[in-house]
C-alpha atoms as a PDB file:
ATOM      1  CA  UNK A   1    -170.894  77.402  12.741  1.00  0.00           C
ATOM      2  CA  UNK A   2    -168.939  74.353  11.943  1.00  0.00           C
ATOM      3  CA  UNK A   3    -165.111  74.345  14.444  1.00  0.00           C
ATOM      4  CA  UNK A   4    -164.149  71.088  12.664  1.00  0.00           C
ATOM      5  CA  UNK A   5    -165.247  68.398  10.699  1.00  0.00           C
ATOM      6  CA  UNK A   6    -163.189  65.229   8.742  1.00  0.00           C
ATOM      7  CA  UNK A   7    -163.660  62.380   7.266  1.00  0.00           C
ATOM      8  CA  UNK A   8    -163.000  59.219   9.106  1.00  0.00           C
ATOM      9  CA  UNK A   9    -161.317  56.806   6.451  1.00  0.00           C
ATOM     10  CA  UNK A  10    -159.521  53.997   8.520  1.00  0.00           C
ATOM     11  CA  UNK A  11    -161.480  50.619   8.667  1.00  0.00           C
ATOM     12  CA  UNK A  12    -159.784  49.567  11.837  1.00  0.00           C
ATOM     13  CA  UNK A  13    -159.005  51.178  15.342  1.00  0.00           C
ATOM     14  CA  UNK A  14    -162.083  53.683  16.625  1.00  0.00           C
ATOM     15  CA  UNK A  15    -159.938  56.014  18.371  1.00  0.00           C
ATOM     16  CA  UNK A  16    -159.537  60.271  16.650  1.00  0.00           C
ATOM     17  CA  UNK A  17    -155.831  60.917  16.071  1.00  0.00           C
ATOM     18  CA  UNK A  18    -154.691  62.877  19.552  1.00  0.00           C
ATOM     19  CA  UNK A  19    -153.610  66.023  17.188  1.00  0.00           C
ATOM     20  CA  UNK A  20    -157.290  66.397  15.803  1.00  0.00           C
ATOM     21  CA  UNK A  21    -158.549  66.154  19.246  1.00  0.00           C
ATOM     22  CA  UNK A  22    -156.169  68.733  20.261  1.00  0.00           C
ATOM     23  CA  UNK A  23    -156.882  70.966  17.417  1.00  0.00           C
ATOM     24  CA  UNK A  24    -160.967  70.503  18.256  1.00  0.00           C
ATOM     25  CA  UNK A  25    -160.252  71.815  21.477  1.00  0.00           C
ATOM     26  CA  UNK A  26    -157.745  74.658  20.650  1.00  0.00           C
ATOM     27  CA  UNK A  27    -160.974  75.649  18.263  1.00  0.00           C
ATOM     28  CA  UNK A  28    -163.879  75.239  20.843  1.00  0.00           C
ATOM     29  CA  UNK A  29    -161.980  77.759  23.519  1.00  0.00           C
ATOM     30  CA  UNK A  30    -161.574  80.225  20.446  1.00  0.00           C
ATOM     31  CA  UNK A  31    -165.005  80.190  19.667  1.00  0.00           C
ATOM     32  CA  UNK A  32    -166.066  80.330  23.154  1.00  0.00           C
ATOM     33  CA  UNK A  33    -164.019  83.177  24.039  1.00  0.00           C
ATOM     34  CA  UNK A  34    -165.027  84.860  20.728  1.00  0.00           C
ATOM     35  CA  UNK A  35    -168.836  84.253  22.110  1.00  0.00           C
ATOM     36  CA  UNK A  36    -168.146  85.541  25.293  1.00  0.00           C
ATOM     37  CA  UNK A  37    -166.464  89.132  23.726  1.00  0.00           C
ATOM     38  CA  UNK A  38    -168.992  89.595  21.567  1.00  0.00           C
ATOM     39  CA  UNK A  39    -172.709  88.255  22.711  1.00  0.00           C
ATOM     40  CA  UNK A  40    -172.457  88.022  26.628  1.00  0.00           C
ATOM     41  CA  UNK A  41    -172.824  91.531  27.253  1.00  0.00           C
ATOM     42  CA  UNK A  42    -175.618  92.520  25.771  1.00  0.00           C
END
């Protein structure tokens, strides 16, 4: 399963946008909670 992916286009500065970090994140707890519901209880 892919939570995010994009294409890194600036030449300068190394540093992800805060607001795609944030949006990773929001993403990863979704798909670990959705993990948790669904495949932790068996």
């Amino acid at each position: 399963m892919v939570l995010h992916c994009f294409q890194k286009k600036s030449k300068k500065g190394i540093e992800t946008p805060k607001q795609d970090i944030e949006l990773i994140e929001r993403r990863l707890r979704a798909a670990e909670r959705d993990y948790a519901a669904h495949y932790k209880k068996r």
